[in-house]
Protein backbone atom coordinates (compact mmCIF):
# COMPACT_ATOMS: atom_id res chain seq x y z
CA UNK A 1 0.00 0.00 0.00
CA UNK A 2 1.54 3.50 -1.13
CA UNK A 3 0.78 6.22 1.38
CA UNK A 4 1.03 10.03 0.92
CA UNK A 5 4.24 11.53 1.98
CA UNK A 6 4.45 13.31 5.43
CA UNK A 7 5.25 17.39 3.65
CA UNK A 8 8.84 18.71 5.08
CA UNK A 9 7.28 21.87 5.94
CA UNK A 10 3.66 23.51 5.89
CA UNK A 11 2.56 27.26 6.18
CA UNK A 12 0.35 28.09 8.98
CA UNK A 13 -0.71 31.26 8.68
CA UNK A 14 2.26 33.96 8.13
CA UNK A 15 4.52 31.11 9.59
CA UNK A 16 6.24 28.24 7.88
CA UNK A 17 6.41 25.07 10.16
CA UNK A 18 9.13 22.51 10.32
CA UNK A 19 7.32 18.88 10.76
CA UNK A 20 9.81 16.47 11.60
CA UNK A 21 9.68 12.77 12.05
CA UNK A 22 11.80 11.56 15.17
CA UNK A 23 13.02 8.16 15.85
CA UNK A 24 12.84 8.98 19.79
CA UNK A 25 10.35 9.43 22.12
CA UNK A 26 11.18 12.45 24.48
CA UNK A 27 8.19 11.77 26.48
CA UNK A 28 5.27 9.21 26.42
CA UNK A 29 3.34 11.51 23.59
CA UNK A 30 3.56 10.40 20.42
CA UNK A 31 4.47 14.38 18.97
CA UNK A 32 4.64 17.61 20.24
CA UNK A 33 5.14 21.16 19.06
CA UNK A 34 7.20 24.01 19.71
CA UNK A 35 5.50 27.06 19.13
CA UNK A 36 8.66 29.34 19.56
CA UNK A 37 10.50 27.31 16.86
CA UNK A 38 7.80 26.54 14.69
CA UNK A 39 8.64 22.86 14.90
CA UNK A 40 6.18 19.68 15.19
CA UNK A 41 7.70 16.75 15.93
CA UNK A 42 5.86 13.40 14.90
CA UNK A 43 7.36 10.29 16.78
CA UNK A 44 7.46 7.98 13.85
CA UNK A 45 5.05 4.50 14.23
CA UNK A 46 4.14 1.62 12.76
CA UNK A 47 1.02 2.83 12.56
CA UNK A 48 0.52 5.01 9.64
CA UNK A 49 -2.89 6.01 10.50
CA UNK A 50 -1.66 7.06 14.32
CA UNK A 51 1.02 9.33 12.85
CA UNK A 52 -1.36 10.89 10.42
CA UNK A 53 -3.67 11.78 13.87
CA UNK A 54 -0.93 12.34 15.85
CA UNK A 55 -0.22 15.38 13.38
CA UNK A 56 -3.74 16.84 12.81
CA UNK A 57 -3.39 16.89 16.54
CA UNK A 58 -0.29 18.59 16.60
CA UNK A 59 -1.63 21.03 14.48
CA UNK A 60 -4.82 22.10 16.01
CA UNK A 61 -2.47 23.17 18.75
CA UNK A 62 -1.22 25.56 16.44
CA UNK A 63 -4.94 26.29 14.90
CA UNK A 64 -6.07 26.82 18.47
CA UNK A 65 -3.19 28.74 20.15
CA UNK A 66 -4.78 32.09 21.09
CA UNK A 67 -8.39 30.70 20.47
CA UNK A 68 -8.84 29.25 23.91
CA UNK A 69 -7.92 32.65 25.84
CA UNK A 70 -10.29 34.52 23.29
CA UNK A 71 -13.82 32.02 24.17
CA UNK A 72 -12.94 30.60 28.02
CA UNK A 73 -15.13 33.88 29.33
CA UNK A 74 -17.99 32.88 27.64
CA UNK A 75 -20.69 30.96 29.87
CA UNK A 76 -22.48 29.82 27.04
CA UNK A 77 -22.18 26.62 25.81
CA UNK A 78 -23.45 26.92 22.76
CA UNK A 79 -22.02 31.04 22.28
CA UNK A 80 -18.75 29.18 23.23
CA UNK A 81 -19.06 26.28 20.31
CA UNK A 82 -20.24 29.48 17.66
CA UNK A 83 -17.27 30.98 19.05
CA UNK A 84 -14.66 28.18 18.55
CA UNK A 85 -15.86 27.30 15.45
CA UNK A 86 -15.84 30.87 13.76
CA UNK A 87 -12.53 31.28 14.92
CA UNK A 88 -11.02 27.88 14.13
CA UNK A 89 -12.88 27.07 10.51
CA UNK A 90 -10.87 30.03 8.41
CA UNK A 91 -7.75 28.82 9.90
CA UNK A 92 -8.76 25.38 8.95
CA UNK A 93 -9.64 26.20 5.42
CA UNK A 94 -6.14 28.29 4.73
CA UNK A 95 -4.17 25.49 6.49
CA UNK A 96 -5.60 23.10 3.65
CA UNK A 97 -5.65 25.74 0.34
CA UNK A 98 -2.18 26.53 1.79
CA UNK A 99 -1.30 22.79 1.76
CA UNK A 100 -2.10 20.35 -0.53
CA UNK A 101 0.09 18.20 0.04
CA UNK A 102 -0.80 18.05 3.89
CA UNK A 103 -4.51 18.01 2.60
CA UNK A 104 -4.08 14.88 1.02
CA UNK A 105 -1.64 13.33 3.78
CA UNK A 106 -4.24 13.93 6.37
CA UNK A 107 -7.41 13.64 4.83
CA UNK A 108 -7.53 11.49 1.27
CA UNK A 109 -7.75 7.32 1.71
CA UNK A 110 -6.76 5.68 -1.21
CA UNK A 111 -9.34 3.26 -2.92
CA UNK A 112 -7.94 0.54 -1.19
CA UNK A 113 -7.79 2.07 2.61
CA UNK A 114 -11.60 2.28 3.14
């Protein structure tokens, strides 16, 4: 089975982002980021389909970093979910038309995945 190649880098807004894949595991997560360098790591696994969540969750840290702070005064619960999700779907949509090739990593199965 061919699967997509993890990108090298990605844009995230005004920022390009390093993703690496590590042989080690610094701690018992399987990635993390580094906001300051504009690094994610992806501990690499024999599970392609872990490392492919293991960096959409890397990334909503990213997508997310100043989000929290702007919606955690709202008592609302459903304010708070119009909130998040006006906030987070334009950064969504320019991570993807900014990435294609992370697009397809992440989110096309082949024929024969499904």
């Amino acid at each position: 089975i061919g699967y997509m190649k993890l990108p090298t880098s990605i844009k995230i807004g005004p920022f390009n982002y390093k993703l690496i894949k590590s042989e080690s595991h610094m701690t018992d997560a399987h990635g993390h980021t580094s906001l300051e360098n504009k690094e994610i790591v992806i501990y690499k696994s024999a599970n392609f389909e872990a490392m492919r969540e293991t960096l959409q969750h890397e990334l909503l840290h990213v997508l997310l970093e100043d989000i929290v702070s702007t919606i955690k005064e709202i008592d609302d619960a459903d304010k708070m979910e119009e909130q998040l999700i006006r906030l987070l779907s334009p950064r969504l949509m320019s991570l993807a038309q900014d990435n294609q090739e992370l697009a397809k990593f992440l989110w096309i199965r082949k024929k024969n995945e499904r």
